[in-house]
N, C-alpha and C. Protein backbone atom coordinates (compact mmCIF):
# COMPACT_ATOMS: atom_id res chain seq x y z
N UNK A 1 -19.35 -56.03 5.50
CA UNK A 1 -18.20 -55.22 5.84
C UNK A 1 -18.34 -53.84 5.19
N UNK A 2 -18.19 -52.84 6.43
CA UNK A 2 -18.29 -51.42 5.57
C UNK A 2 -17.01 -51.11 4.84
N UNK A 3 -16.60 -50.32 3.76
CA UNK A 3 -15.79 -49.87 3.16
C UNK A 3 -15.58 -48.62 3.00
N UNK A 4 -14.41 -47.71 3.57
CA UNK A 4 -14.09 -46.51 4.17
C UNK A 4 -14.55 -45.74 2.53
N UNK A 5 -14.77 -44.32 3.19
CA UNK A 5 -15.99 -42.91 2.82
C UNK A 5 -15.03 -42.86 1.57
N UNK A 6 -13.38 -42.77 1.46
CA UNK A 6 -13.09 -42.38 0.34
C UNK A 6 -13.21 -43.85 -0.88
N UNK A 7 -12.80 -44.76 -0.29
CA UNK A 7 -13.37 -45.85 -1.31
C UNK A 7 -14.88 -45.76 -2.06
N UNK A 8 -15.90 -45.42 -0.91
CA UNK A 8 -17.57 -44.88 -1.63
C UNK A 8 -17.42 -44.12 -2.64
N UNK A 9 -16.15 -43.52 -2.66
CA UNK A 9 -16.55 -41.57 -3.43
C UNK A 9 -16.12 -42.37 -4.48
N UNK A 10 -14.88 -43.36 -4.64
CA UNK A 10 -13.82 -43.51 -5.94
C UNK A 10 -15.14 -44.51 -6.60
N UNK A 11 -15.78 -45.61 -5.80
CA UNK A 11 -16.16 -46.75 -6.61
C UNK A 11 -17.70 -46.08 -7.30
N UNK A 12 -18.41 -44.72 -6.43
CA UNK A 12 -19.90 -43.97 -7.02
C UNK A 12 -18.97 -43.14 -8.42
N UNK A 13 -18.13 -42.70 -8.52
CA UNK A 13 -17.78 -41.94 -9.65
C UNK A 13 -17.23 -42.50 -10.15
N UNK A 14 -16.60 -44.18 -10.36
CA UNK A 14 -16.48 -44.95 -11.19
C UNK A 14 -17.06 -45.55 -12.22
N UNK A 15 -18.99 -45.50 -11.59
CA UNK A 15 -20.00 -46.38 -11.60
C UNK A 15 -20.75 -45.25 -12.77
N UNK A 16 -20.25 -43.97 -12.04
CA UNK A 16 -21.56 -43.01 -12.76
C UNK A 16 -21.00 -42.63 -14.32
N UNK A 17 -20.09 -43.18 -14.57
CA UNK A 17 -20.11 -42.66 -16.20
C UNK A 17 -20.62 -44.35 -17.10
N UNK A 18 -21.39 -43.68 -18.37
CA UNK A 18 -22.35 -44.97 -18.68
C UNK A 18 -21.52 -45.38 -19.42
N UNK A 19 -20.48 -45.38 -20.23
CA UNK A 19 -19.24 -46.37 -21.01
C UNK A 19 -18.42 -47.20 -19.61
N UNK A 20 -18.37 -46.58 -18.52
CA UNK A 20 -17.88 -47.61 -17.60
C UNK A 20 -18.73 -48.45 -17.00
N UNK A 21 -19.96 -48.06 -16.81
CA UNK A 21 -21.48 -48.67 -16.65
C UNK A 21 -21.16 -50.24 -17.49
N UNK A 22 -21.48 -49.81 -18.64
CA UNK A 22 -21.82 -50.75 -19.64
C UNK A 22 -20.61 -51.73 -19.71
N UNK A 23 -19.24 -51.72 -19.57
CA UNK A 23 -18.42 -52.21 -19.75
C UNK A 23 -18.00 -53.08 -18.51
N UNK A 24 -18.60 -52.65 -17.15
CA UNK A 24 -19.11 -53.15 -15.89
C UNK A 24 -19.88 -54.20 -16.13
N UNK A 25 -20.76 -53.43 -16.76
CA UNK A 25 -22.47 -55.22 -17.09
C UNK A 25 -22.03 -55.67 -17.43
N UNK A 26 -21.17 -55.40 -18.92
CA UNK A 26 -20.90 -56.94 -19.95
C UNK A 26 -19.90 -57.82 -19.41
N UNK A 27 -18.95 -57.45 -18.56
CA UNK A 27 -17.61 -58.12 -17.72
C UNK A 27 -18.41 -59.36 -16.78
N UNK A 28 -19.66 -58.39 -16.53
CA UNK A 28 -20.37 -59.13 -15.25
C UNK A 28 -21.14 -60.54 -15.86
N UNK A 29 -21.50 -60.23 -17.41
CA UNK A 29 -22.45 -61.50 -17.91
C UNK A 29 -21.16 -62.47 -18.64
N UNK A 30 -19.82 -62.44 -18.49
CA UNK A 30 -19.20 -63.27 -19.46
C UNK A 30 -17.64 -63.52 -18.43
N UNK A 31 -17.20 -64.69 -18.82
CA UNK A 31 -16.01 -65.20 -18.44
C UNK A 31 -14.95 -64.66 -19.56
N UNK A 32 -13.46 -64.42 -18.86
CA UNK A 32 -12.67 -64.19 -19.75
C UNK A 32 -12.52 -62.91 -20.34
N UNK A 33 -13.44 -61.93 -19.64
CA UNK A 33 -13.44 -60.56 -21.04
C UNK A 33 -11.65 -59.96 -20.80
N UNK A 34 -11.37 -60.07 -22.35
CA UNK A 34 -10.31 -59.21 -22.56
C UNK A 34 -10.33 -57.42 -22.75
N UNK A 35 -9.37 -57.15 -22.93
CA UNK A 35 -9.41 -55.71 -23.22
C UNK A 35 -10.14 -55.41 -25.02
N UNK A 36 -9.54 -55.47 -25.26
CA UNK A 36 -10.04 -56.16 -26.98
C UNK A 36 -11.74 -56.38 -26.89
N UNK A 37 -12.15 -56.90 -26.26
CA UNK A 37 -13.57 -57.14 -26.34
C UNK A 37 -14.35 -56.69 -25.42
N UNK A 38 -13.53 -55.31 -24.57
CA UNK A 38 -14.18 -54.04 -24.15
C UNK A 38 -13.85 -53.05 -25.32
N UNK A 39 -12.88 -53.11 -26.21
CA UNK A 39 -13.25 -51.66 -27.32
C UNK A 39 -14.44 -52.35 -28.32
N UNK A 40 -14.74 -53.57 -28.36
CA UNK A 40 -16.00 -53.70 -29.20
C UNK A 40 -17.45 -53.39 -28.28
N UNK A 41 -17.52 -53.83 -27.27
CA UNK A 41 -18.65 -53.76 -26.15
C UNK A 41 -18.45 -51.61 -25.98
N UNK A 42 -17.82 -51.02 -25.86
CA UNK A 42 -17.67 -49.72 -25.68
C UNK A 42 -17.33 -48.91 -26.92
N UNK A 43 -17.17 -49.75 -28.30
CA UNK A 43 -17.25 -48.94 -29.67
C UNK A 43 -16.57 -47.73 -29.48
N UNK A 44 -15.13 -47.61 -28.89
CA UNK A 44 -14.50 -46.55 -28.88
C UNK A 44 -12.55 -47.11 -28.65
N UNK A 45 -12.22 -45.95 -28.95
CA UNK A 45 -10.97 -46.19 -29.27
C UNK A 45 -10.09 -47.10 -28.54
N UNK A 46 -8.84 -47.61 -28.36
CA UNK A 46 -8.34 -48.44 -27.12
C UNK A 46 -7.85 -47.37 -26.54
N UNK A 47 -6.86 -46.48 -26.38
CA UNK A 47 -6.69 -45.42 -25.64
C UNK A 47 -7.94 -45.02 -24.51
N UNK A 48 -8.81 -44.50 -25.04
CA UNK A 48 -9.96 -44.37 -24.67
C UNK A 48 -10.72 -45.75 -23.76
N UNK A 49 -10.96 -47.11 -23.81
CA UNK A 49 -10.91 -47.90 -23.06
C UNK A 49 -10.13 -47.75 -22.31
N UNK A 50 -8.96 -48.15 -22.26
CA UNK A 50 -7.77 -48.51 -21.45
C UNK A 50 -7.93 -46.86 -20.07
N UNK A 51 -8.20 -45.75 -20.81
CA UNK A 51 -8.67 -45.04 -19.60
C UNK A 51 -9.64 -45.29 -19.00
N UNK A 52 -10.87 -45.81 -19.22
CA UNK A 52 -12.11 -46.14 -18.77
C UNK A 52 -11.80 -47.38 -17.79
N UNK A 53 -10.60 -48.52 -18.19
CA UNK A 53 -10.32 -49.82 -17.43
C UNK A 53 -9.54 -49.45 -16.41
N UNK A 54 -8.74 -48.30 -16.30
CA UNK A 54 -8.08 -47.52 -15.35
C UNK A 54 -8.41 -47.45 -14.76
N UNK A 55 -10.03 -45.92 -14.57
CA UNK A 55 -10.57 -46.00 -13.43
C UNK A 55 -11.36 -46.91 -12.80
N UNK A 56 -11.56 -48.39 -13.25
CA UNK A 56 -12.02 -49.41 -12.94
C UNK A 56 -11.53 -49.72 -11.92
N UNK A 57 -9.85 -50.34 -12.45
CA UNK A 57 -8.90 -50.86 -11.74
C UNK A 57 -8.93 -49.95 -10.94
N UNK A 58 -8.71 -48.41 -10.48
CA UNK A 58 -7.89 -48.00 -9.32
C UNK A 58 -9.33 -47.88 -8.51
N UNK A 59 -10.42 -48.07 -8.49
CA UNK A 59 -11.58 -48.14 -7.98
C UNK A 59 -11.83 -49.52 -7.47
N UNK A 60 -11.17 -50.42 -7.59
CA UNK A 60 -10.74 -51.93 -7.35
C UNK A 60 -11.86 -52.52 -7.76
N UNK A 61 -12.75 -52.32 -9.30
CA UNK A 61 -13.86 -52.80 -8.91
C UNK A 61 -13.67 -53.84 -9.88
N UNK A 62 -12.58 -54.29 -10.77
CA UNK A 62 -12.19 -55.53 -11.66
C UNK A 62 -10.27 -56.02 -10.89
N UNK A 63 -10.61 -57.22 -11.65
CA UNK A 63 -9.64 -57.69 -11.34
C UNK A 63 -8.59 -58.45 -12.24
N UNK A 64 -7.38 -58.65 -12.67
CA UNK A 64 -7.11 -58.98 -13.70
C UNK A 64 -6.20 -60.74 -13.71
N UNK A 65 -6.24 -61.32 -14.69
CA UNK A 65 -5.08 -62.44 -14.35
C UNK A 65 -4.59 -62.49 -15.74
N UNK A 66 -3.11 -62.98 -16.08
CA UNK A 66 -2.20 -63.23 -17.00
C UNK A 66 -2.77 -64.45 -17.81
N UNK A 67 -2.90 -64.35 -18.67
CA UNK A 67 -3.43 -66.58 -19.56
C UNK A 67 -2.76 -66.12 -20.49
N UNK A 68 -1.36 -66.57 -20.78
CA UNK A 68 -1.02 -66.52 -21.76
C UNK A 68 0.07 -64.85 -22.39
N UNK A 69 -0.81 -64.59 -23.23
CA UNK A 69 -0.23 -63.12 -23.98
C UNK A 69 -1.53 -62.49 -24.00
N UNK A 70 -2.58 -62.70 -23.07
CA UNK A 70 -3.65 -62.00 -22.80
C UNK A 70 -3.67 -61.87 -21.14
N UNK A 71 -4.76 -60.32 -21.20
CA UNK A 71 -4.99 -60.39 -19.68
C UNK A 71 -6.47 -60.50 -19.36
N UNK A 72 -6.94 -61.45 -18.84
CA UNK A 72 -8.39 -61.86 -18.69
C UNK A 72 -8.94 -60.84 -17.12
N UNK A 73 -9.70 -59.97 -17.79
CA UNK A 73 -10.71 -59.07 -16.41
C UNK A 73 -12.07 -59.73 -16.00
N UNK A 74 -11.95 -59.53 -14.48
CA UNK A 74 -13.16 -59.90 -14.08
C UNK A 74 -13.73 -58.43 -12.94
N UNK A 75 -14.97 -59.33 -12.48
CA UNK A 75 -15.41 -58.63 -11.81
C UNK A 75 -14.83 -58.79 -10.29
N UNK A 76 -14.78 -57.51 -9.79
CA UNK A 76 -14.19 -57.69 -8.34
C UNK A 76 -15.70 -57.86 -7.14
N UNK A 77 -16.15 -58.88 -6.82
CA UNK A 77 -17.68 -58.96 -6.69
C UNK A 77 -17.48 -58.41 -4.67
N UNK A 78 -16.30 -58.90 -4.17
CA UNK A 78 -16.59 -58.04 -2.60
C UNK A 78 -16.32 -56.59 -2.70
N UNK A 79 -15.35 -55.94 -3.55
CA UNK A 79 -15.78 -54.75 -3.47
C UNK A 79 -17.19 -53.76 -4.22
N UNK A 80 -18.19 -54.71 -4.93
CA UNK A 80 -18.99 -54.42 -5.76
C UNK A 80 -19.75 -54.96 -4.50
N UNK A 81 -20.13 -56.13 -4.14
CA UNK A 81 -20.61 -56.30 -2.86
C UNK A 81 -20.22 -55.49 -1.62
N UNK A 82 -19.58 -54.81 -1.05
CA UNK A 82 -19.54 -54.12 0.08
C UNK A 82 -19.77 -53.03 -0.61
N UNK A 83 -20.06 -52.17 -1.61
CA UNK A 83 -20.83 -50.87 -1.87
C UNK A 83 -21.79 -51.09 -1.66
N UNK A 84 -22.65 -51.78 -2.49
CA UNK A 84 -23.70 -52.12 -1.84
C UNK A 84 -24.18 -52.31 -0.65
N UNK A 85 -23.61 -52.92 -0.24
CA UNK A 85 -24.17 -52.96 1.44
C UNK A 85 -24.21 -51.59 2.09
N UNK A 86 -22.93 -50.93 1.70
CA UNK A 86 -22.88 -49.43 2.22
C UNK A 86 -24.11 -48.61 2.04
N UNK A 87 -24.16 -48.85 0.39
CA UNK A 87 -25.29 -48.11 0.36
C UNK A 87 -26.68 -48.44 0.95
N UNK A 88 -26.80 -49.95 0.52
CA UNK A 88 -27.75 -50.02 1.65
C UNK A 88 -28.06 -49.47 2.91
N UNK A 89 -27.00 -49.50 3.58
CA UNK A 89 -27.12 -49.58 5.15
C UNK A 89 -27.57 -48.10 4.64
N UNK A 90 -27.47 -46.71 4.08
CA UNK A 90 -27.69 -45.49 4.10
C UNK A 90 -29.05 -45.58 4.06
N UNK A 91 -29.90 -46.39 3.61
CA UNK A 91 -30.90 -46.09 2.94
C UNK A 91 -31.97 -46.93 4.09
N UNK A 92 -31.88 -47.80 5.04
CA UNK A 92 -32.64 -48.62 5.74
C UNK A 92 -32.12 -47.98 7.03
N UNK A 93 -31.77 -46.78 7.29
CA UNK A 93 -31.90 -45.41 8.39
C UNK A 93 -32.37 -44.60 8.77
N UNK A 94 -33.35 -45.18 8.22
CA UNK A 94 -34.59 -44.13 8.51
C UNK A 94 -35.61 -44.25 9.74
């Protein structure tokens, strides 16, 4: 499934800063990541996370659920999967 031109622009300039990079991978290798254990994985302030999990969220590329008095993030894998494909499809047009 393709995913419209302005969704490409929000989820490539989501992707391209490397504290959201990295905080992307580690979400991707573990169950459960809290917020809390993105300011240790990103060694920077919570303010500073919590903006970085922002443009995550409004890029739809995590997803969140309630357990408790925590909020457990995951990865949003069809919209991480349909970039990909997008981009693919750009690149096998030749």
């Amino acid at each position: 499934m393709k995913i419209n031109e302005d969704n490409i622009v929000k989820v490539a300039k989501a992707l391209s800063d490397k504290t959201r990079f990295k905080i992307l991978k580690e979400i991707t290798n573990k169950k459960g990541f809290t917020c809390g254990d993105c300011e240790e994985i990103a060694e920077l302030s919570q303010p500073t996370v919590s903006h970085h999990l922002k443009i995550l969220f409004d890029a739809n590329l995590l997803n969140s659920e309630k357990d408790g008095r925590f909020v457990l993030i995951s990865i949003n894998k069809k919209t991480l999967s349909d970039f990909c494909d997008t981009i693919s499809e750009l690149t096998s047009n030749d």
